[in-house]
ModelCIF file with pLDDT and N, C-alpha, C, O atoms, coordinates in Angstrom:
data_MODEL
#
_entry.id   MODEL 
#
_entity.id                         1 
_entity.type                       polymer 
_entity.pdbx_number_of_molecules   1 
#
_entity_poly.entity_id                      1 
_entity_poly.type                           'polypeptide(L)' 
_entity_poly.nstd_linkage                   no 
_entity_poly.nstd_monomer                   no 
_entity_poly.pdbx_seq_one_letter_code       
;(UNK)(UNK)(UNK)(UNK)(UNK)(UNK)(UNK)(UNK)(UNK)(UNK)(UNK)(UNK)(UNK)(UNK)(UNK)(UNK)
(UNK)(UNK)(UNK)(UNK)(UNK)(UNK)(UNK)(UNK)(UNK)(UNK)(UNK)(UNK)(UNK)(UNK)(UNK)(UNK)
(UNK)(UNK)(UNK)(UNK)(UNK)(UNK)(UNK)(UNK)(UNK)(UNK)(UNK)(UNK)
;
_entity_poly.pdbx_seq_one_letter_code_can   XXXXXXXXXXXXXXXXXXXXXXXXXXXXXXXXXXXXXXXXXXXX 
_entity_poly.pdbx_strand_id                 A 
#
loop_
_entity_poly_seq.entity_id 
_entity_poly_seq.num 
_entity_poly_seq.mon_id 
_entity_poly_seq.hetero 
1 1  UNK n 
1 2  UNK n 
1 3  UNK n 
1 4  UNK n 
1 5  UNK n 
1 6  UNK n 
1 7  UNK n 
1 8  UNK n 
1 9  UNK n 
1 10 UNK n 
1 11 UNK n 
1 12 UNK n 
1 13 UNK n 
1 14 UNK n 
1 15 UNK n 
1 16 UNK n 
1 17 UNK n 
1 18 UNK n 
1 19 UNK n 
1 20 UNK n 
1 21 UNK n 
1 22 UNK n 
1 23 UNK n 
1 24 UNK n 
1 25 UNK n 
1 26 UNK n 
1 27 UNK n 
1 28 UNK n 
1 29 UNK n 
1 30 UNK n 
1 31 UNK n 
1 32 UNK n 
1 33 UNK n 
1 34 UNK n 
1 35 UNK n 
1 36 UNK n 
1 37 UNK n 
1 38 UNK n 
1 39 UNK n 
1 40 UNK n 
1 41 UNK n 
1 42 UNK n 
1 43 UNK n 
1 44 UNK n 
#
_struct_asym.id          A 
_struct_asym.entity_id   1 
#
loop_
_ma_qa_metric.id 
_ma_qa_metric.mode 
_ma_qa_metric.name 
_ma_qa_metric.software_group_id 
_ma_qa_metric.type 
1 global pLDDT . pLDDT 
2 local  pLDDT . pLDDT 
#
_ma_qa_metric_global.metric_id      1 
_ma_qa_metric_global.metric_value   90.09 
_ma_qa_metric_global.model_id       1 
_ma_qa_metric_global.ordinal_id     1 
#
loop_
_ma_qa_metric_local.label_asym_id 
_ma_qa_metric_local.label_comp_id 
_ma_qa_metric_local.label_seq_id 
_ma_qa_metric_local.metric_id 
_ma_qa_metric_local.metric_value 
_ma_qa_metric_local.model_id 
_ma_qa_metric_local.ordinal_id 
A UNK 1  2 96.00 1 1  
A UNK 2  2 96.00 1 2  
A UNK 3  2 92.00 1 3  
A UNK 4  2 92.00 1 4  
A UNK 5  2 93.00 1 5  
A UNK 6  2 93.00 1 6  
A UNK 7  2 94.00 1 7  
A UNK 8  2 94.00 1 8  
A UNK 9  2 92.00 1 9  
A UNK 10 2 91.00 1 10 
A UNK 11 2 89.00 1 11 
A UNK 12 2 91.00 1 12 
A UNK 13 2 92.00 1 13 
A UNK 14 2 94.00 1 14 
A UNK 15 2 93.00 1 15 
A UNK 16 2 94.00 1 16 
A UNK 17 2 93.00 1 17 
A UNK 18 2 93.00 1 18 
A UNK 19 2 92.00 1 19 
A UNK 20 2 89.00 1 20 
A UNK 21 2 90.00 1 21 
A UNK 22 2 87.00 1 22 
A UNK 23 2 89.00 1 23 
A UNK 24 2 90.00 1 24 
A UNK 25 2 87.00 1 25 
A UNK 26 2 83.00 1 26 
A UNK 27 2 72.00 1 27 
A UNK 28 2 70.00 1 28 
A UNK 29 2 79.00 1 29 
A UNK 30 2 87.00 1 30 
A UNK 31 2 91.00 1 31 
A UNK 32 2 91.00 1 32 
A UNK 33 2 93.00 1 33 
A UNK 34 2 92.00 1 34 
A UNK 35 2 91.00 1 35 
A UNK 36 2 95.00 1 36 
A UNK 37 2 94.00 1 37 
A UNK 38 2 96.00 1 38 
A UNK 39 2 95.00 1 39 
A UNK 40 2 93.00 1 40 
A UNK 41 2 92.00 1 41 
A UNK 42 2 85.00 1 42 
A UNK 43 2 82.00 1 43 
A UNK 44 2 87.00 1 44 
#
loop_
_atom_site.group_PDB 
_atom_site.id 
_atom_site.type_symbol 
_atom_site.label_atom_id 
_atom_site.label_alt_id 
_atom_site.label_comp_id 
_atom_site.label_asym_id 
_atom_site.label_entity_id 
_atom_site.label_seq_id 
_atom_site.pdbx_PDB_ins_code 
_atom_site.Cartn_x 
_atom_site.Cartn_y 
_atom_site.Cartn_z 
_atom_site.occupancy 
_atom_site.B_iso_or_equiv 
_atom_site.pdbx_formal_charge 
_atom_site.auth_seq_id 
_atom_site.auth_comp_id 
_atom_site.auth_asym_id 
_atom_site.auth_atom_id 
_atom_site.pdbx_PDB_model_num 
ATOM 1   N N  . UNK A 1 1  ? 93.525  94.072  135.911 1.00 96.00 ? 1  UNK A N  1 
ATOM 2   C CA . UNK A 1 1  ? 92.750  93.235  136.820 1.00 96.00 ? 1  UNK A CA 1 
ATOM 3   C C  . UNK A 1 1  ? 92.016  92.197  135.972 1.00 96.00 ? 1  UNK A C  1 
ATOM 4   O O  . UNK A 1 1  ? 91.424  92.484  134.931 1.00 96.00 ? 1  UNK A O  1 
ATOM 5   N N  . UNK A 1 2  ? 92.083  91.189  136.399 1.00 96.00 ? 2  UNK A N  1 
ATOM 6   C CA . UNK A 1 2  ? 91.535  90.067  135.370 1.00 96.00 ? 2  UNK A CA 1 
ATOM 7   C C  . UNK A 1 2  ? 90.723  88.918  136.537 1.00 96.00 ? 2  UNK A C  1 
ATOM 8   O O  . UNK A 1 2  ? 90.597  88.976  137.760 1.00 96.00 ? 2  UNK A O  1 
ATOM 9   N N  . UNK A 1 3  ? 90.378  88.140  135.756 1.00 92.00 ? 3  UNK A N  1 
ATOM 10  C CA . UNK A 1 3  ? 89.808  86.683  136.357 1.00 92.00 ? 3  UNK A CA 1 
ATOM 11  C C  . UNK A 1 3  ? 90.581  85.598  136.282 1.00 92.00 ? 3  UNK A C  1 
ATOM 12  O O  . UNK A 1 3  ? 91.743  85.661  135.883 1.00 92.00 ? 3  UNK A O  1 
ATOM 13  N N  . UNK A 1 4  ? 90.134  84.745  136.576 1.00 92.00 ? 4  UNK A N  1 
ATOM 14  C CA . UNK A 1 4  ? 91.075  82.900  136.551 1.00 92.00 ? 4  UNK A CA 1 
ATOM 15  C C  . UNK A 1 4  ? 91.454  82.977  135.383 1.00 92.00 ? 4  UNK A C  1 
ATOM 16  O O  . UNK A 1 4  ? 92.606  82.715  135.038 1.00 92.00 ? 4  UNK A O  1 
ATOM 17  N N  . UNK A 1 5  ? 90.410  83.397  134.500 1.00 93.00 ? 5  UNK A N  1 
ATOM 18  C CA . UNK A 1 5  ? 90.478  82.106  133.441 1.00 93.00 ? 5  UNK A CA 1 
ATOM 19  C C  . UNK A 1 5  ? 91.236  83.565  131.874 1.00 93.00 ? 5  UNK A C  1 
ATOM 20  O O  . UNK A 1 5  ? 91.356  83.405  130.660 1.00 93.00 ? 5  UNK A O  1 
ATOM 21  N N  . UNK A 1 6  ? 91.549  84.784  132.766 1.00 93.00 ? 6  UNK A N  1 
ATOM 22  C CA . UNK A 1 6  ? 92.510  85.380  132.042 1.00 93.00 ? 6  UNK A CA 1 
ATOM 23  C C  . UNK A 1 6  ? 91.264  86.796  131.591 1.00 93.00 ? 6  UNK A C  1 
ATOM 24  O O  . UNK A 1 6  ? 91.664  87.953  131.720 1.00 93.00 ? 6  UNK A O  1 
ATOM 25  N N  . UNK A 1 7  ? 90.224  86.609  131.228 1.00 94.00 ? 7  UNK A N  1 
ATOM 26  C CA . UNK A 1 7  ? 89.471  87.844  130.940 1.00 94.00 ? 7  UNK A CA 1 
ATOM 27  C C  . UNK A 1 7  ? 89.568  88.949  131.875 1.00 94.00 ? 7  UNK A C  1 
ATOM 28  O O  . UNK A 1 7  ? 90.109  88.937  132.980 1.00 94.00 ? 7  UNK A O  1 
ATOM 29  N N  . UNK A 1 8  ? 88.880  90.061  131.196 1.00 94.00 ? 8  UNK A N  1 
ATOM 30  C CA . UNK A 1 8  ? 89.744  91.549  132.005 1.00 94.00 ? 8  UNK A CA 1 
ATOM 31  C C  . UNK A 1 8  ? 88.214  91.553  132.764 1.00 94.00 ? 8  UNK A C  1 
ATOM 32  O O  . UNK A 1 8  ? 87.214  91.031  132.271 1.00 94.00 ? 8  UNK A O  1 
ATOM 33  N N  . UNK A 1 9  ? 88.260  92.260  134.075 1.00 92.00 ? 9  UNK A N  1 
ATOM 34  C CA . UNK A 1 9  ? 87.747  93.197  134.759 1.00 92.00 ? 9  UNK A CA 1 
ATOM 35  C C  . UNK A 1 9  ? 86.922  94.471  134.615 1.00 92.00 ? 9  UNK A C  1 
ATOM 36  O O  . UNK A 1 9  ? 87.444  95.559  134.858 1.00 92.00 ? 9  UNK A O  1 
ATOM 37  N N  . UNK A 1 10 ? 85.932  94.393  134.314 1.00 91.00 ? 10 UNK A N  1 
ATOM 38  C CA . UNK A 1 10 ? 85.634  95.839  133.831 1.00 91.00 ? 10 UNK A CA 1 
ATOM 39  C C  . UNK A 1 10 ? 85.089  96.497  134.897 1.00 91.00 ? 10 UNK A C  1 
ATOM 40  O O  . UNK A 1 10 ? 84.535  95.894  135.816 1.00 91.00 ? 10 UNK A O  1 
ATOM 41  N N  . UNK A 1 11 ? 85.230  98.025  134.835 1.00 89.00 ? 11 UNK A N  1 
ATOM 42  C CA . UNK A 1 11 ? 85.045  98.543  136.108 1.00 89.00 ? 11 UNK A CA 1 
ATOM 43  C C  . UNK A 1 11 ? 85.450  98.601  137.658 1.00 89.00 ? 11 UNK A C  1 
ATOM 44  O O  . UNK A 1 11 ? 85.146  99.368  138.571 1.00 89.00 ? 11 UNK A O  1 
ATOM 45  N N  . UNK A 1 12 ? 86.510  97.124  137.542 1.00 91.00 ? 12 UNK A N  1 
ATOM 46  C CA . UNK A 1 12 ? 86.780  97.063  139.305 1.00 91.00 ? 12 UNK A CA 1 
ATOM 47  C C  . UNK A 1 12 ? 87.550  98.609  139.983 1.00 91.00 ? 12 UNK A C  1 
ATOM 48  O O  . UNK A 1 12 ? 88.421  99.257  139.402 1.00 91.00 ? 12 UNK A O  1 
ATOM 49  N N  . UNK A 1 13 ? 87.180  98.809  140.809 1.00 92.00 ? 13 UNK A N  1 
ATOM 50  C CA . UNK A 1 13 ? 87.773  99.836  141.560 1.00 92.00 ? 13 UNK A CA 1 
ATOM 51  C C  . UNK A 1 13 ? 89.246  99.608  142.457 1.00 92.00 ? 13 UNK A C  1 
ATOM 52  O O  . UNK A 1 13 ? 89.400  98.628  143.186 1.00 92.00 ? 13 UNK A O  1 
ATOM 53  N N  . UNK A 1 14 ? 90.252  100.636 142.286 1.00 94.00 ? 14 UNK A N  1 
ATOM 54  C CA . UNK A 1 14 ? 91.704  99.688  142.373 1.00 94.00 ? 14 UNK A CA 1 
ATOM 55  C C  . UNK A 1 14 ? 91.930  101.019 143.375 1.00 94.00 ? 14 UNK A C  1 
ATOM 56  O O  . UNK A 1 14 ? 91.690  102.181 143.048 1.00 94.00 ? 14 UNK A O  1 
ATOM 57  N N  . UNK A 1 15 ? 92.395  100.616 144.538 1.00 93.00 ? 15 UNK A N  1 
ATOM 58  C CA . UNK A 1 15 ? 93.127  101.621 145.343 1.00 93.00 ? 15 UNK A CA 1 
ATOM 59  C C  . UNK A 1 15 ? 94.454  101.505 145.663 1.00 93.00 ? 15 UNK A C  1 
ATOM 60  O O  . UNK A 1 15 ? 94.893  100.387 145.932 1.00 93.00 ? 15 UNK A O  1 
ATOM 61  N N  . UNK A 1 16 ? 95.378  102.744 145.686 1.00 94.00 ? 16 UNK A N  1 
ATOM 62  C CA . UNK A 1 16 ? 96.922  103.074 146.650 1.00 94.00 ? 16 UNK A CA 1 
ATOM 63  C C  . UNK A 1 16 ? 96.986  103.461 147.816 1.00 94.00 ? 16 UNK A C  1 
ATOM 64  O O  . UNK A 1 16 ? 96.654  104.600 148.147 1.00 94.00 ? 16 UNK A O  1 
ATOM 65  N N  . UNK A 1 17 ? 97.446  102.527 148.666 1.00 93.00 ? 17 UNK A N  1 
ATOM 66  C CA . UNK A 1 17 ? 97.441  102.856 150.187 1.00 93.00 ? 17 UNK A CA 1 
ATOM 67  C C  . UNK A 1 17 ? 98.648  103.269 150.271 1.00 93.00 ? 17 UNK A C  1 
ATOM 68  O O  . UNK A 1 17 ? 99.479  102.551 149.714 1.00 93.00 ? 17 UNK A O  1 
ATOM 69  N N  . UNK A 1 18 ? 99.056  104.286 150.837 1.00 93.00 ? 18 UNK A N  1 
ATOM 70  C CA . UNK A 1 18 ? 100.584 104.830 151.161 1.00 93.00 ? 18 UNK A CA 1 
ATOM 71  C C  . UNK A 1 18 ? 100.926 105.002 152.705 1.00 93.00 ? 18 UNK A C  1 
ATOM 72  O O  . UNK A 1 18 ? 100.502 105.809 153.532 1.00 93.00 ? 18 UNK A O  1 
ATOM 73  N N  . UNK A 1 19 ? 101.827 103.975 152.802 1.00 92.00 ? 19 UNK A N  1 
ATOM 74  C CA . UNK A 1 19 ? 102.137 104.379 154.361 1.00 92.00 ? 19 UNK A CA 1 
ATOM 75  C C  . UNK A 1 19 ? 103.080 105.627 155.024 1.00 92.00 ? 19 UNK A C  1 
ATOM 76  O O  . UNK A 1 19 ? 104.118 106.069 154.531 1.00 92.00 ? 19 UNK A O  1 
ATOM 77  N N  . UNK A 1 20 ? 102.443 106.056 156.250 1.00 89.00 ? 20 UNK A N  1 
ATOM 78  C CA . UNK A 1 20 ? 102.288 107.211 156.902 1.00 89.00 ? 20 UNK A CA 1 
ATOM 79  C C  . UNK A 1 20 ? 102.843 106.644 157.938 1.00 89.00 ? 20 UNK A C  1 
ATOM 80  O O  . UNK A 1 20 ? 102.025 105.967 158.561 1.00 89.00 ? 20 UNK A O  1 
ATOM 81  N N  . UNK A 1 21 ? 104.060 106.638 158.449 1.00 90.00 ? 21 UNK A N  1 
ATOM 82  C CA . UNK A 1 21 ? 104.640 106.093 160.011 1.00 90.00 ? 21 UNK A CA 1 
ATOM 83  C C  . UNK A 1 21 ? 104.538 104.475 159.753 1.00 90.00 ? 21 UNK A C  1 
ATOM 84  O O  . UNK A 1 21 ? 105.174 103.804 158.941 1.00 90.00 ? 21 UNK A O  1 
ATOM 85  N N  . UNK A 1 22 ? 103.537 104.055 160.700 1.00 87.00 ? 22 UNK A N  1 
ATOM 86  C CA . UNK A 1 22 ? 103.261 102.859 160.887 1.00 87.00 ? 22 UNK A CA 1 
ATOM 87  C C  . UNK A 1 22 ? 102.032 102.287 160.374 1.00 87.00 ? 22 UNK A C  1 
ATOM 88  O O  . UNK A 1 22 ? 101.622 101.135 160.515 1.00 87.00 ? 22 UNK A O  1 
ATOM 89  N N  . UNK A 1 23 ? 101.478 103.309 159.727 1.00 89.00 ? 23 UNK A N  1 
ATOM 90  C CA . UNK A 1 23 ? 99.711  103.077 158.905 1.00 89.00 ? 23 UNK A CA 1 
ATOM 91  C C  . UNK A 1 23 ? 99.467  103.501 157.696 1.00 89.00 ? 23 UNK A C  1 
ATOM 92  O O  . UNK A 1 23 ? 99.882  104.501 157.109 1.00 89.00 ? 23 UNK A O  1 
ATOM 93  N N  . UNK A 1 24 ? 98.687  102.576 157.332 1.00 90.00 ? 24 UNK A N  1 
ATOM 94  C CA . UNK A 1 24 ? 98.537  102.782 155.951 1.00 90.00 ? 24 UNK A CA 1 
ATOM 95  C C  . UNK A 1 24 ? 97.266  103.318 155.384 1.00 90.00 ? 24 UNK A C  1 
ATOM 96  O O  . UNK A 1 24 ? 96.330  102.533 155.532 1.00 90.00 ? 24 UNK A O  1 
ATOM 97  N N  . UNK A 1 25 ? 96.925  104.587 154.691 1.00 87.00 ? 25 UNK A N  1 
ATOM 98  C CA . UNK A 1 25 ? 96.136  105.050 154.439 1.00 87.00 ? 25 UNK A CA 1 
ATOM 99  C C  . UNK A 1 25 ? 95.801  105.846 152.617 1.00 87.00 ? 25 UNK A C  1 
ATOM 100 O O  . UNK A 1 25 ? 96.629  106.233 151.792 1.00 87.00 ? 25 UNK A O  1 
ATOM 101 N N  . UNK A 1 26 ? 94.580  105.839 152.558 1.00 83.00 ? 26 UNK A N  1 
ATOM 102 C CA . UNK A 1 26 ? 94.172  106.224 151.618 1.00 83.00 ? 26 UNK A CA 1 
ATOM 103 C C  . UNK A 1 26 ? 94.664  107.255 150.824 1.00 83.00 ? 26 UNK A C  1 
ATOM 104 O O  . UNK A 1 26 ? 94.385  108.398 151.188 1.00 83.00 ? 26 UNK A O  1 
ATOM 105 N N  . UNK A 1 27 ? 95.574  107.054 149.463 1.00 72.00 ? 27 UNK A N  1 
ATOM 106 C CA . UNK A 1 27 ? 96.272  108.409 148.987 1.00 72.00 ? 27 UNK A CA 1 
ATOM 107 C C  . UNK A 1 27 ? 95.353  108.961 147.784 1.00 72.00 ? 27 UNK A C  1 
ATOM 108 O O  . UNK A 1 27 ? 95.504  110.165 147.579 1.00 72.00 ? 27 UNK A O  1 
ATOM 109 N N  . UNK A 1 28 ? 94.439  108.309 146.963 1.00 70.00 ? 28 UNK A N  1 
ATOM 110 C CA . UNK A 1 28 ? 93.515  109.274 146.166 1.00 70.00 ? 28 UNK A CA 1 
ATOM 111 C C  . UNK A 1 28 ? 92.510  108.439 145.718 1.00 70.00 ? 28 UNK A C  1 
ATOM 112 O O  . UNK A 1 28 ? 92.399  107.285 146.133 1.00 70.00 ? 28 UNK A O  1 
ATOM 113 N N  . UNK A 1 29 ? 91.763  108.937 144.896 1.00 79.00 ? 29 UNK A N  1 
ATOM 114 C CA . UNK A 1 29 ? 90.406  108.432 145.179 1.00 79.00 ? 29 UNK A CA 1 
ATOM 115 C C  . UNK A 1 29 ? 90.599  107.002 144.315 1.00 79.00 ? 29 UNK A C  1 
ATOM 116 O O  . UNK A 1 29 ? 91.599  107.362 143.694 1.00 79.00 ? 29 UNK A O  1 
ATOM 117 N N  . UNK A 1 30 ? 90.440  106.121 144.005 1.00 87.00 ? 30 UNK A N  1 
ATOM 118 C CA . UNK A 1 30 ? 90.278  104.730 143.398 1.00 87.00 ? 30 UNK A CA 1 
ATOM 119 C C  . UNK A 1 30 ? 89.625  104.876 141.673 1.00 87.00 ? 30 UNK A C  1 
ATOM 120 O O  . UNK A 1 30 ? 88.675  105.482 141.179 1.00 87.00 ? 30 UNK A O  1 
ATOM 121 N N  . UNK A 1 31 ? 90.702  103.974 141.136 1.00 91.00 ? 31 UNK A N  1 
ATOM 122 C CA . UNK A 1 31 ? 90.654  104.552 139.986 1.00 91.00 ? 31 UNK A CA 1 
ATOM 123 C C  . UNK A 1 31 ? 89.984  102.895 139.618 1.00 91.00 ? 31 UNK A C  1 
ATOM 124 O O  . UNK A 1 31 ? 90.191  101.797 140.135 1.00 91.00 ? 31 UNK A O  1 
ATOM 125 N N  . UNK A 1 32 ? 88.920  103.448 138.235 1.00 91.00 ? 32 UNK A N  1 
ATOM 126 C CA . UNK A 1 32 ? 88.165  102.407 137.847 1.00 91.00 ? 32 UNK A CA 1 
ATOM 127 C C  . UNK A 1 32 ? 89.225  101.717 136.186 1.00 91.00 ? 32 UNK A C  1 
ATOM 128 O O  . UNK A 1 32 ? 89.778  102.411 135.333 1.00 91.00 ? 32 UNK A O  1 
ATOM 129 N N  . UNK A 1 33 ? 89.150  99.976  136.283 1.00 93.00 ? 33 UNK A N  1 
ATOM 130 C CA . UNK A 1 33 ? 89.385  99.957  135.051 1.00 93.00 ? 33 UNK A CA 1 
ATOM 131 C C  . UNK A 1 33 ? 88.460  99.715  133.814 1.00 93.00 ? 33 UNK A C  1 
ATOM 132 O O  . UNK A 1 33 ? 87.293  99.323  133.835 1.00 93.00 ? 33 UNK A O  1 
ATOM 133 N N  . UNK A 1 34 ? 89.159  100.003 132.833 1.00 92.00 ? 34 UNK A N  1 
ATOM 134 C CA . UNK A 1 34 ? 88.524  100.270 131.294 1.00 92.00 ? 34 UNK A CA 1 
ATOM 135 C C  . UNK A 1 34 ? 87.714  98.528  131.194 1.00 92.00 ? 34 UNK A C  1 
ATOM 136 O O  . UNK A 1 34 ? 87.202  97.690  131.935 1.00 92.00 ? 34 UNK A O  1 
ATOM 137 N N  . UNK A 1 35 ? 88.075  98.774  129.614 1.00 91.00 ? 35 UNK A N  1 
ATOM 138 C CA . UNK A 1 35 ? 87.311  97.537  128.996 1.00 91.00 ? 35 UNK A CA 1 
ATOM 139 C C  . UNK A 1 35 ? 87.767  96.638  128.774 1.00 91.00 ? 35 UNK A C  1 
ATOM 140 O O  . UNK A 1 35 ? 87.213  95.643  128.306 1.00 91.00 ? 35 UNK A O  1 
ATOM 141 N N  . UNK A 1 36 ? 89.394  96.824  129.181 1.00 95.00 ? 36 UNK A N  1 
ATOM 142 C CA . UNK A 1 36 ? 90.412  95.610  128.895 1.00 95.00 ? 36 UNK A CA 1 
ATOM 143 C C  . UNK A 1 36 ? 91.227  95.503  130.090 1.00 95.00 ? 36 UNK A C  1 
ATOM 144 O O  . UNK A 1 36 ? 92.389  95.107  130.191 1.00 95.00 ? 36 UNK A O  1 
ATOM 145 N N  . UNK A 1 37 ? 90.255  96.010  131.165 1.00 94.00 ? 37 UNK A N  1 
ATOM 146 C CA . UNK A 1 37 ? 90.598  95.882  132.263 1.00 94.00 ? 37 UNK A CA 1 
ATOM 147 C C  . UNK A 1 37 ? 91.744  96.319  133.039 1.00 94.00 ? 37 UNK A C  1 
ATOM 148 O O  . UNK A 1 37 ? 91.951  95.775  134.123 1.00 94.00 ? 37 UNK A O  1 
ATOM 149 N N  . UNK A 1 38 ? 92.400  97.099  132.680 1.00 96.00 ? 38 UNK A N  1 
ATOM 150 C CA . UNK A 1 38 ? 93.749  98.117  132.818 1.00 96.00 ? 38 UNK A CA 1 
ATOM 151 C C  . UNK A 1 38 ? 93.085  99.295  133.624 1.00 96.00 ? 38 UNK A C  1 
ATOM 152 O O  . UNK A 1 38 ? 91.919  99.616  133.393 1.00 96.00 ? 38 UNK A O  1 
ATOM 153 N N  . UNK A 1 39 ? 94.022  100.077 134.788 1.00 95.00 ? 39 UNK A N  1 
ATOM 154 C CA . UNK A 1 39 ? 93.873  101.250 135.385 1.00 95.00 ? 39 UNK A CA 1 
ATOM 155 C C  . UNK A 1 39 ? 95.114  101.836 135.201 1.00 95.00 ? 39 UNK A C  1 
ATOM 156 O O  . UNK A 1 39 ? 95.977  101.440 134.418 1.00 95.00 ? 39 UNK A O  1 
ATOM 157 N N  . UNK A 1 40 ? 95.188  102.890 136.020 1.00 93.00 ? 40 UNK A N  1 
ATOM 158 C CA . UNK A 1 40 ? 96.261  103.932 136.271 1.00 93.00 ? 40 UNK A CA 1 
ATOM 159 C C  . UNK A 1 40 ? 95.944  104.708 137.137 1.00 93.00 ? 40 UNK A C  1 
ATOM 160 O O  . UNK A 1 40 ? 94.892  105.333 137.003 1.00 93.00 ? 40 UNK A O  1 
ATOM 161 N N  . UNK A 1 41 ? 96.595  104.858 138.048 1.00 92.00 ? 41 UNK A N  1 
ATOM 162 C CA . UNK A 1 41 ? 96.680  105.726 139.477 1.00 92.00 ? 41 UNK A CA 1 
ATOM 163 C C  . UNK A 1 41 ? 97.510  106.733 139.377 1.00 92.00 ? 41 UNK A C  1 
ATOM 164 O O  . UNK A 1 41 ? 98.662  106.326 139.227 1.00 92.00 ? 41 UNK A O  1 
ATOM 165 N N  . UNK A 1 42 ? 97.404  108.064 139.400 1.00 85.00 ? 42 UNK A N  1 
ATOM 166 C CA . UNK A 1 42 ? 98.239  109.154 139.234 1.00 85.00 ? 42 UNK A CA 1 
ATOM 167 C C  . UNK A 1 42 ? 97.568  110.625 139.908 1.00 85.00 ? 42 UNK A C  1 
ATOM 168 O O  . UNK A 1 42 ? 96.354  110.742 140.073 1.00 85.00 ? 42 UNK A O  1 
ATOM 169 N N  . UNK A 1 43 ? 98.392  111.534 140.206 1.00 82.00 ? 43 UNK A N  1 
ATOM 170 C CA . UNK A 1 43 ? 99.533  111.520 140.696 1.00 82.00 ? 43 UNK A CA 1 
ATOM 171 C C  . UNK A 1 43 ? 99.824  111.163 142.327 1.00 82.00 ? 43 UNK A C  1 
ATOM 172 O O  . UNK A 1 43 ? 99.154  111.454 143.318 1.00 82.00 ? 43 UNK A O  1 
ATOM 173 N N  . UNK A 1 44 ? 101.101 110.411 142.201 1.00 87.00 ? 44 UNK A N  1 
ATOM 174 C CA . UNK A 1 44 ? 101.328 109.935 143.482 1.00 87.00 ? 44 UNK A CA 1 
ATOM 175 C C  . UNK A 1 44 ? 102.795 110.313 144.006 1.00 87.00 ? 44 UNK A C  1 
ATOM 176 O O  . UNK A 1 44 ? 103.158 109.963 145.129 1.00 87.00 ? 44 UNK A O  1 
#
């Protein structure tokens, strides 16, 4: 996660919505990124 001008994100909170039929809902809790602005969502 970054900005315009290319610097990272620290801390933003990143969610996976997984759709269920026709809706899309919350599959685990929101993962924060580091200091270089990188996450990882697991297991899915």
């Amino acid at each position: 996660i970054t900005y315009p001008d290319g610097e990272p994100v620290i801390g933003a909170k990143v969610s996976a919505l997984i759709k269920r039929g026709k809706r899309w809902q919350g599959f685990s809790q929101p993962a924060a990124t580091d200091d270089r602005g990188i996450y990882r969502i697991y297991p899915l």
